[in-house]
C-alpha atoms as a PDB file:
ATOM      1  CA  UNK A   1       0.000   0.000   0.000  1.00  0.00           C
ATOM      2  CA  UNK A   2       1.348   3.304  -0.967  1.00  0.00           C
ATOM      3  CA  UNK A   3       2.020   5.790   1.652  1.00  0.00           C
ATOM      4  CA  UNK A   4      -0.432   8.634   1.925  1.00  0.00           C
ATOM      5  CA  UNK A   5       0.125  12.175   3.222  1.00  0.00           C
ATOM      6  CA  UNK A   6      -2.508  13.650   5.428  1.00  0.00           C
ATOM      7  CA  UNK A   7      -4.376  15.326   2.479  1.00  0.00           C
ATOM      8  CA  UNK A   8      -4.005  12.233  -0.175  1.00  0.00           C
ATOM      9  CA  UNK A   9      -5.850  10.375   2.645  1.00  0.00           C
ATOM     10  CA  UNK A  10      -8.950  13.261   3.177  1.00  0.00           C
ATOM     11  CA  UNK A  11      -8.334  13.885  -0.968  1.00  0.00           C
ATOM     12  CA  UNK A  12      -8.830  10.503  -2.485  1.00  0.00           C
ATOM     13  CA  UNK A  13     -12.514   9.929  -0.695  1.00  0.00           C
ATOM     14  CA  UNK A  14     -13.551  13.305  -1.878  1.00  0.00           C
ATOM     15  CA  UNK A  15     -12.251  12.165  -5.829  1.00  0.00           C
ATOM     16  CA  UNK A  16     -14.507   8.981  -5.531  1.00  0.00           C
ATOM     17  CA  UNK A  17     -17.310  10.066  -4.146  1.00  0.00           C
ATOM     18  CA  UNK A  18     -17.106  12.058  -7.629  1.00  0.00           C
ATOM     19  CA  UNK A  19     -16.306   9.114  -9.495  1.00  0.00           C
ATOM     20  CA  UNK A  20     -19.626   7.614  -8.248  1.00  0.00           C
ATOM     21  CA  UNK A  21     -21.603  10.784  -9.230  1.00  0.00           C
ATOM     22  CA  UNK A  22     -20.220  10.351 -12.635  1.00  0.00           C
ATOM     23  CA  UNK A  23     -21.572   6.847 -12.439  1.00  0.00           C
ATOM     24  CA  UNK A  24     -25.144   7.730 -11.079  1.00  0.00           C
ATOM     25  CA  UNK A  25     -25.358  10.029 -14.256  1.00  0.00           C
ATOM     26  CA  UNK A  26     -24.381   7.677 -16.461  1.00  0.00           C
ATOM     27  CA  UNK A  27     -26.522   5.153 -14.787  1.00  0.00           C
ATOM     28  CA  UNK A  28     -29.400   7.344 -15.492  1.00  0.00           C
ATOM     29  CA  UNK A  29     -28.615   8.158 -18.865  1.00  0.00           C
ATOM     30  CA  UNK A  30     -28.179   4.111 -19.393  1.00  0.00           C
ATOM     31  CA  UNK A  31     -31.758   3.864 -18.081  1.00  0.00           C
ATOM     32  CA  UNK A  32     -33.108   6.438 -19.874  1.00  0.00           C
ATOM     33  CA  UNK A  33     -32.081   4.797 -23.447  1.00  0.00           C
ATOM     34  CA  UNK A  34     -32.382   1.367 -22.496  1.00  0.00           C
ATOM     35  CA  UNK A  35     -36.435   2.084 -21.562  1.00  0.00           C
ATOM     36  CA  UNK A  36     -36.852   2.716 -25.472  1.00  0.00           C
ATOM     37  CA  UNK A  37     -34.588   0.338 -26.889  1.00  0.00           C
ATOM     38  CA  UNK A  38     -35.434  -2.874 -24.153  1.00  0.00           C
ATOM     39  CA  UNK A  39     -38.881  -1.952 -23.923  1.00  0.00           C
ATOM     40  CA  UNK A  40     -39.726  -5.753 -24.273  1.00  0.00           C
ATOM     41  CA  UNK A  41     -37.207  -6.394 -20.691  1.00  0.00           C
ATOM     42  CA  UNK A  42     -38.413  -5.667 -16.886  1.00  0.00           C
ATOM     43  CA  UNK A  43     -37.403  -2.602 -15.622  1.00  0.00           C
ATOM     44  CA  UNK A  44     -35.035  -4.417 -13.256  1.00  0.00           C
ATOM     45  CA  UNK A  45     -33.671  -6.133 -16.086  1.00  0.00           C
ATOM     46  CA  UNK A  46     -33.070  -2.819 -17.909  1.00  0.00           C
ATOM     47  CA  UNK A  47     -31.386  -1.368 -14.715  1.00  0.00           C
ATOM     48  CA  UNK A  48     -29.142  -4.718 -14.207  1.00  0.00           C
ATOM     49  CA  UNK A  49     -27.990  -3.689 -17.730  1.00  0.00           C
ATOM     50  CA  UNK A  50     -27.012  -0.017 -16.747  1.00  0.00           C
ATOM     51  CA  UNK A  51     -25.312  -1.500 -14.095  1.00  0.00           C
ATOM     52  CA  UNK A  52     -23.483  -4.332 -15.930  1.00  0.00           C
ATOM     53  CA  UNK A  53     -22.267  -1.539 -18.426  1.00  0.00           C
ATOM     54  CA  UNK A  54     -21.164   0.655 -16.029  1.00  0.00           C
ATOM     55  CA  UNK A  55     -19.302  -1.422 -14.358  1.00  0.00           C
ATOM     56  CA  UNK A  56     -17.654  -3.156 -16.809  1.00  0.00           C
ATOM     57  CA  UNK A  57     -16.747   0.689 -18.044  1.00  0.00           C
ATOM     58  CA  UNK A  58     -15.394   0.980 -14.927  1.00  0.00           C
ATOM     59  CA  UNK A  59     -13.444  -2.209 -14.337  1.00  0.00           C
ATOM     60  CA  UNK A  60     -15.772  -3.533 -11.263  1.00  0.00           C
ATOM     61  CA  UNK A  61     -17.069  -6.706 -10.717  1.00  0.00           C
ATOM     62  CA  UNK A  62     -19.939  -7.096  -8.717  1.00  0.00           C
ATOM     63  CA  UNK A  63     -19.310 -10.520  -6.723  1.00  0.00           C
ATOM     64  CA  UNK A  64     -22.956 -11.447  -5.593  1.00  0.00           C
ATOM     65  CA  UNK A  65     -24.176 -14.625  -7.541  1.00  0.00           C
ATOM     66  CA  UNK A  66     -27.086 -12.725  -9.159  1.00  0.00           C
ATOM     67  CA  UNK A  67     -24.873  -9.946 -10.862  1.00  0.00           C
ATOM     68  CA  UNK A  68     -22.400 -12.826 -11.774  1.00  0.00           C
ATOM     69  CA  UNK A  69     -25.242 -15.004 -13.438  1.00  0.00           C
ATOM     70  CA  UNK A  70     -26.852 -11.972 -14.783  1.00  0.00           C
ATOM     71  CA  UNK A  71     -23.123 -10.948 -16.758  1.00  0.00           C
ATOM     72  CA  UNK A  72     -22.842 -14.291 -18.008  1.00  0.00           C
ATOM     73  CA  UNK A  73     -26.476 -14.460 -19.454  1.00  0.00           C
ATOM     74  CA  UNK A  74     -26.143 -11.001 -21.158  1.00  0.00           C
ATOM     75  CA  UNK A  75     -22.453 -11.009 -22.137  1.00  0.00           C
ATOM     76  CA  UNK A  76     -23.164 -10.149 -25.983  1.00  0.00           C
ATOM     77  CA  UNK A  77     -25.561  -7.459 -25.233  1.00  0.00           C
ATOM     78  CA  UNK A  78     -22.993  -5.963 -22.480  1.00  0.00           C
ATOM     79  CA  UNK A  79     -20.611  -5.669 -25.007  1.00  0.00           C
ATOM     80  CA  UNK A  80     -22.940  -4.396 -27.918  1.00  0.00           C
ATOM     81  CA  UNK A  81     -23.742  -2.005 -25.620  1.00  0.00           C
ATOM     82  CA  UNK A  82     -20.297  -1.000 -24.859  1.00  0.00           C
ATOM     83  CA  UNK A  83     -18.847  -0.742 -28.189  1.00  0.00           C
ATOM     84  CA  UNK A  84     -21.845   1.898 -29.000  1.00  0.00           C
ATOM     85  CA  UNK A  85     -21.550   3.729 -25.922  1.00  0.00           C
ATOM     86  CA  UNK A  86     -19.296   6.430 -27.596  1.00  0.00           C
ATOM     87  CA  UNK A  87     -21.875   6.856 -30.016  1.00  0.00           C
ATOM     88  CA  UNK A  88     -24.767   6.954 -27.520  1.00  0.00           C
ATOM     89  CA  UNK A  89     -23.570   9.453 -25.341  1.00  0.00           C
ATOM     90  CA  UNK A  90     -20.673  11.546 -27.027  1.00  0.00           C
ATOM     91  CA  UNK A  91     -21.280  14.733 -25.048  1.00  0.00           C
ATOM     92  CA  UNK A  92     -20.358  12.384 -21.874  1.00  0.00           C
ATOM     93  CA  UNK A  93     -16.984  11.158 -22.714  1.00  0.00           C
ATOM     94  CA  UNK A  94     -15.149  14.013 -21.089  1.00  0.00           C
ATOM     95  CA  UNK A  95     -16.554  13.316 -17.739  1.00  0.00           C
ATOM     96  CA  UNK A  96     -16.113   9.522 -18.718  1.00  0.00           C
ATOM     97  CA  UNK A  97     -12.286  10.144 -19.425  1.00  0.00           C
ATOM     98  CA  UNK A  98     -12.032  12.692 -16.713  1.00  0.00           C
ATOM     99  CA  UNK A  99     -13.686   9.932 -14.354  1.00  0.00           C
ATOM    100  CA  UNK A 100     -11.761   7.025 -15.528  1.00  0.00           C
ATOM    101  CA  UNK A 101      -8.227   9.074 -15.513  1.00  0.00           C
ATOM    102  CA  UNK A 102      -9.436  10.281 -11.972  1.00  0.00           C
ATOM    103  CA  UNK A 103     -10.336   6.604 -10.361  1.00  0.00           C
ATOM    104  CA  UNK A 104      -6.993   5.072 -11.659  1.00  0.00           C
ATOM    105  CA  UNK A 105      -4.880   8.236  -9.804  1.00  0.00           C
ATOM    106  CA  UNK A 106      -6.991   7.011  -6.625  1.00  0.00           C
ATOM    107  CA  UNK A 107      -6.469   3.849  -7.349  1.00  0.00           C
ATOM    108  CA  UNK A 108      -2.631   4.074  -7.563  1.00  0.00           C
ATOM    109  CA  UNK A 109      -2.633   6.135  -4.112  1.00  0.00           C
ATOM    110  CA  UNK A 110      -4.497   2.841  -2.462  1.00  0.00           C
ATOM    111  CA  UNK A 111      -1.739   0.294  -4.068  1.00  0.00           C
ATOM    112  CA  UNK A 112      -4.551  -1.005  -6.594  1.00  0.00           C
ATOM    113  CA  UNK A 113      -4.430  -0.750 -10.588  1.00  0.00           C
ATOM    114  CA  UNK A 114      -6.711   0.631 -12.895  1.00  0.00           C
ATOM    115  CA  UNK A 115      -5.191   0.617 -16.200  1.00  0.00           C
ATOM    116  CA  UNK A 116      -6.891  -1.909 -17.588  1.00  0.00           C
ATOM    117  CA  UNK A 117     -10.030   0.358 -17.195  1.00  0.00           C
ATOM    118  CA  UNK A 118      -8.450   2.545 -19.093  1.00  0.00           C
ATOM    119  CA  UNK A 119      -6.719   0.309 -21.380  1.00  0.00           C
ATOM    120  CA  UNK A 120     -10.223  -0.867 -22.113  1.00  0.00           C
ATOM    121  CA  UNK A 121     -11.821   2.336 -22.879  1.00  0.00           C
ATOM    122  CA  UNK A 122      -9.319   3.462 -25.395  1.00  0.00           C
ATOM    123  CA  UNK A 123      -9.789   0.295 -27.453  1.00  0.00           C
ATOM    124  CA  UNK A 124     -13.599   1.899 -27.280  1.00  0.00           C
ATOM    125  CA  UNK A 125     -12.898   4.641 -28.672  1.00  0.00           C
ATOM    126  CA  UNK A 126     -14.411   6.355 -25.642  1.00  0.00           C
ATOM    127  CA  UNK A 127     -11.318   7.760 -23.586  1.00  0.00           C
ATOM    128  CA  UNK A 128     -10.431  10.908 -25.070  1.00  0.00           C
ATOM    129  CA  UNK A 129      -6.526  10.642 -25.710  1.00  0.00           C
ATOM    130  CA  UNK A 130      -5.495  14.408 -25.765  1.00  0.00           C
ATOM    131  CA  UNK A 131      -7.437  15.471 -22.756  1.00  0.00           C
ATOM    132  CA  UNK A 132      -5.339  16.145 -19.629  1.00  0.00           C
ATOM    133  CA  UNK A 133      -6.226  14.854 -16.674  1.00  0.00           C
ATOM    134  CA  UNK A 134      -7.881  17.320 -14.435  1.00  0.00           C
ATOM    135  CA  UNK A 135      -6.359  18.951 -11.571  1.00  0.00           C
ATOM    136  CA  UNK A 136      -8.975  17.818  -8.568  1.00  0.00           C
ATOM    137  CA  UNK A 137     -10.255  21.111  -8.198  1.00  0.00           C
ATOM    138  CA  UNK A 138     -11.098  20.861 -11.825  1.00  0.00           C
ATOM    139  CA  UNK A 139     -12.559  17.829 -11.562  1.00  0.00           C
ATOM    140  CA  UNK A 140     -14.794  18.323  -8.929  1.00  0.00           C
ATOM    141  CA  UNK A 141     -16.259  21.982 -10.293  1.00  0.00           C
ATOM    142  CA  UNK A 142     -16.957  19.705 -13.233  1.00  0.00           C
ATOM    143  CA  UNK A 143     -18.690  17.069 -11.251  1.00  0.00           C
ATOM    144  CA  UNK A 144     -20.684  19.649  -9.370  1.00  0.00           C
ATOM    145  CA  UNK A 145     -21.735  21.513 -12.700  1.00  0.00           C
ATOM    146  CA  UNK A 146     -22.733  18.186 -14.069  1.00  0.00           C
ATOM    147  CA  UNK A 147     -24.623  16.565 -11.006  1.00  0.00           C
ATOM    148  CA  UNK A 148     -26.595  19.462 -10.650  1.00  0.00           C
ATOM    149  CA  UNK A 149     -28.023  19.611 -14.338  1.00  0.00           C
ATOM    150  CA  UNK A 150     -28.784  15.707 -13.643  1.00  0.00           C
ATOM    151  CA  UNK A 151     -30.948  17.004 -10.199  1.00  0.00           C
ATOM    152  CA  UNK A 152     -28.086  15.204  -8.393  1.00  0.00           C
ATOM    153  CA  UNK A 153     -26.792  17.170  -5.355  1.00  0.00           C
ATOM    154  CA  UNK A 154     -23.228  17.556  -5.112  1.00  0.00           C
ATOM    155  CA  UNK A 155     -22.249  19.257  -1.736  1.00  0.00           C
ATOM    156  CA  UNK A 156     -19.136  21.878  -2.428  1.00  0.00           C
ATOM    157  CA  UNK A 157     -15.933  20.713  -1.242  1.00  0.00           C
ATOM    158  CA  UNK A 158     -12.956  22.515  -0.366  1.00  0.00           C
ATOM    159  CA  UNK A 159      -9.867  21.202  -2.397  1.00  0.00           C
ATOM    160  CA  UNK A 160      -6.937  22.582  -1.000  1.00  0.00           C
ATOM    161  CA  UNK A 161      -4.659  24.469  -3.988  1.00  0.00           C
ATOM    162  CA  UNK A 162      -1.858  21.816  -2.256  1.00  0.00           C
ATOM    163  CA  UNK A 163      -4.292  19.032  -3.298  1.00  0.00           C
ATOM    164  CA  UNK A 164      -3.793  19.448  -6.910  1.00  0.00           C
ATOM    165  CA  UNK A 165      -0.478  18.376  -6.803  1.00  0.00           C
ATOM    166  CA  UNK A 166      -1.429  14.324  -6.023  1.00  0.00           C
ATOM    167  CA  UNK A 167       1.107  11.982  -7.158  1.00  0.00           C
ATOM    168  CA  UNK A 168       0.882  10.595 -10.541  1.00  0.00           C
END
Protein backbone atom coordinates (compact mmCIF):
# COMPACT_ATOMS: atom_id res chain seq x y z
CA UNK A 1 0.00 0.00 0.00
CA UNK A 2 1.35 3.30 -0.97
CA UNK A 3 2.02 5.79 1.65
CA UNK A 4 -0.43 8.63 1.93
CA UNK A 5 0.12 12.18 3.22
CA UNK A 6 -2.51 13.65 5.43
CA UNK A 7 -4.38 15.33 2.48
CA UNK A 8 -4.01 12.23 -0.18
CA UNK A 9 -5.85 10.37 2.64
CA UNK A 10 -8.95 13.26 3.18
CA UNK A 11 -8.33 13.88 -0.97
CA UNK A 12 -8.83 10.50 -2.49
CA UNK A 13 -12.51 9.93 -0.69
CA UNK A 14 -13.55 13.31 -1.88
CA UNK A 15 -12.25 12.17 -5.83
CA UNK A 16 -14.51 8.98 -5.53
CA UNK A 17 -17.31 10.07 -4.15
CA UNK A 18 -17.11 12.06 -7.63
CA UNK A 19 -16.31 9.11 -9.50
CA UNK A 20 -19.63 7.61 -8.25
CA UNK A 21 -21.60 10.78 -9.23
CA UNK A 22 -20.22 10.35 -12.64
CA UNK A 23 -21.57 6.85 -12.44
CA UNK A 24 -25.14 7.73 -11.08
CA UNK A 25 -25.36 10.03 -14.26
CA UNK A 26 -24.38 7.68 -16.46
CA UNK A 27 -26.52 5.15 -14.79
CA UNK A 28 -29.40 7.34 -15.49
CA UNK A 29 -28.61 8.16 -18.86
CA UNK A 30 -28.18 4.11 -19.39
CA UNK A 31 -31.76 3.86 -18.08
CA UNK A 32 -33.11 6.44 -19.87
CA UNK A 33 -32.08 4.80 -23.45
CA UNK A 34 -32.38 1.37 -22.50
CA UNK A 35 -36.43 2.08 -21.56
CA UNK A 36 -36.85 2.72 -25.47
CA UNK A 37 -34.59 0.34 -26.89
CA UNK A 38 -35.43 -2.87 -24.15
CA UNK A 39 -38.88 -1.95 -23.92
CA UNK A 40 -39.73 -5.75 -24.27
CA UNK A 41 -37.21 -6.39 -20.69
CA UNK A 42 -38.41 -5.67 -16.89
CA UNK A 43 -37.40 -2.60 -15.62
CA UNK A 44 -35.04 -4.42 -13.26
CA UNK A 45 -33.67 -6.13 -16.09
CA UNK A 46 -33.07 -2.82 -17.91
CA UNK A 47 -31.39 -1.37 -14.72
CA UNK A 48 -29.14 -4.72 -14.21
CA UNK A 49 -27.99 -3.69 -17.73
CA UNK A 50 -27.01 -0.02 -16.75
CA UNK A 51 -25.31 -1.50 -14.09
CA UNK A 52 -23.48 -4.33 -15.93
CA UNK A 53 -22.27 -1.54 -18.43
CA UNK A 54 -21.16 0.66 -16.03
CA UNK A 55 -19.30 -1.42 -14.36
CA UNK A 56 -17.65 -3.16 -16.81
CA UNK A 57 -16.75 0.69 -18.04
CA UNK A 58 -15.39 0.98 -14.93
CA UNK A 59 -13.44 -2.21 -14.34
CA UNK A 60 -15.77 -3.53 -11.26
CA UNK A 61 -17.07 -6.71 -10.72
CA UNK A 62 -19.94 -7.10 -8.72
CA UNK A 63 -19.31 -10.52 -6.72
CA UNK A 64 -22.96 -11.45 -5.59
CA UNK A 65 -24.18 -14.62 -7.54
CA UNK A 66 -27.09 -12.73 -9.16
CA UNK A 67 -24.87 -9.95 -10.86
CA UNK A 68 -22.40 -12.83 -11.77
CA UNK A 69 -25.24 -15.00 -13.44
CA UNK A 70 -26.85 -11.97 -14.78
CA UNK A 71 -23.12 -10.95 -16.76
CA UNK A 72 -22.84 -14.29 -18.01
CA UNK A 73 -26.48 -14.46 -19.45
CA UNK A 74 -26.14 -11.00 -21.16
CA UNK A 75 -22.45 -11.01 -22.14
CA UNK A 76 -23.16 -10.15 -25.98
CA UNK A 77 -25.56 -7.46 -25.23
CA UNK A 78 -22.99 -5.96 -22.48
CA UNK A 79 -20.61 -5.67 -25.01
CA UNK A 80 -22.94 -4.40 -27.92
CA UNK A 81 -23.74 -2.00 -25.62
CA UNK A 82 -20.30 -1.00 -24.86
CA UNK A 83 -18.85 -0.74 -28.19
CA UNK A 84 -21.84 1.90 -29.00
CA UNK A 85 -21.55 3.73 -25.92
CA UNK A 86 -19.30 6.43 -27.60
CA UNK A 87 -21.87 6.86 -30.02
CA UNK A 88 -24.77 6.95 -27.52
CA UNK A 89 -23.57 9.45 -25.34
CA UNK A 90 -20.67 11.55 -27.03
CA UNK A 91 -21.28 14.73 -25.05
CA UNK A 92 -20.36 12.38 -21.87
CA UNK A 93 -16.98 11.16 -22.71
CA UNK A 94 -15.15 14.01 -21.09
CA UNK A 95 -16.55 13.32 -17.74
CA UNK A 96 -16.11 9.52 -18.72
CA UNK A 97 -12.29 10.14 -19.43
CA UNK A 98 -12.03 12.69 -16.71
CA UNK A 99 -13.69 9.93 -14.35
CA UNK A 100 -11.76 7.03 -15.53
CA UNK A 101 -8.23 9.07 -15.51
CA UNK A 102 -9.44 10.28 -11.97
CA UNK A 103 -10.34 6.60 -10.36
CA UNK A 104 -6.99 5.07 -11.66
CA UNK A 105 -4.88 8.24 -9.80
CA UNK A 106 -6.99 7.01 -6.62
CA UNK A 107 -6.47 3.85 -7.35
CA UNK A 108 -2.63 4.07 -7.56
CA UNK A 109 -2.63 6.13 -4.11
CA UNK A 110 -4.50 2.84 -2.46
CA UNK A 111 -1.74 0.29 -4.07
CA UNK A 112 -4.55 -1.01 -6.59
CA UNK A 113 -4.43 -0.75 -10.59
CA UNK A 114 -6.71 0.63 -12.90
CA UNK A 115 -5.19 0.62 -16.20
CA UNK A 116 -6.89 -1.91 -17.59
CA UNK A 117 -10.03 0.36 -17.20
CA UNK A 118 -8.45 2.55 -19.09
CA UNK A 119 -6.72 0.31 -21.38
CA UNK A 120 -10.22 -0.87 -22.11
CA UNK A 121 -11.82 2.34 -22.88
CA UNK A 122 -9.32 3.46 -25.39
CA UNK A 123 -9.79 0.30 -27.45
CA UNK A 124 -13.60 1.90 -27.28
CA UNK A 125 -12.90 4.64 -28.67
CA UNK A 126 -14.41 6.35 -25.64
CA UNK A 127 -11.32 7.76 -23.59
CA UNK A 128 -10.43 10.91 -25.07
CA UNK A 129 -6.53 10.64 -25.71
CA UNK A 130 -5.50 14.41 -25.77
CA UNK A 131 -7.44 15.47 -22.76
CA UNK A 132 -5.34 16.14 -19.63
CA UNK A 133 -6.23 14.85 -16.67
CA UNK A 134 -7.88 17.32 -14.44
CA UNK A 135 -6.36 18.95 -11.57
CA UNK A 136 -8.97 17.82 -8.57
CA UNK A 137 -10.25 21.11 -8.20
CA UNK A 138 -11.10 20.86 -11.83
CA UNK A 139 -12.56 17.83 -11.56
CA UNK A 140 -14.79 18.32 -8.93
CA UNK A 141 -16.26 21.98 -10.29
CA UNK A 142 -16.96 19.71 -13.23
CA UNK A 143 -18.69 17.07 -11.25
CA UNK A 144 -20.68 19.65 -9.37
CA UNK A 145 -21.74 21.51 -12.70
CA UNK A 146 -22.73 18.19 -14.07
CA UNK A 147 -24.62 16.57 -11.01
CA UNK A 148 -26.60 19.46 -10.65
CA UNK A 149 -28.02 19.61 -14.34
CA UNK A 150 -28.78 15.71 -13.64
CA UNK A 151 -30.95 17.00 -10.20
CA UNK A 152 -28.09 15.20 -8.39
CA UNK A 153 -26.79 17.17 -5.36
CA UNK A 154 -23.23 17.56 -5.11
CA UNK A 155 -22.25 19.26 -1.74
CA UNK A 156 -19.14 21.88 -2.43
CA UNK A 157 -15.93 20.71 -1.24
CA UNK A 158 -12.96 22.51 -0.37
CA UNK A 159 -9.87 21.20 -2.40
CA UNK A 160 -6.94 22.58 -1.00
CA UNK A 161 -4.66 24.47 -3.99
CA UNK A 162 -1.86 21.82 -2.26
CA UNK A 163 -4.29 19.03 -3.30
CA UNK A 164 -3.79 19.45 -6.91
CA UNK A 165 -0.48 18.38 -6.80
CA UNK A 166 -1.43 14.32 -6.02
CA UNK A 167 1.11 11.98 -7.16
CA UNK A 168 0.88 10.59 -10.54
Amino acid sequence: MTAETPSHSRLVPVLQEGIRVIQMILFKELRRLYQEKYADKETMERSMLAGAVINALFGVENPEDKFQRFNRDNTAIIEQELFGFGAQFPNLLPYMTDALRVQALCDHQLGDDSTPALKQADELGILILDRDVPLPSVFMTRVRVLGEQYGLTVAPVQVAPEDDNLPQ
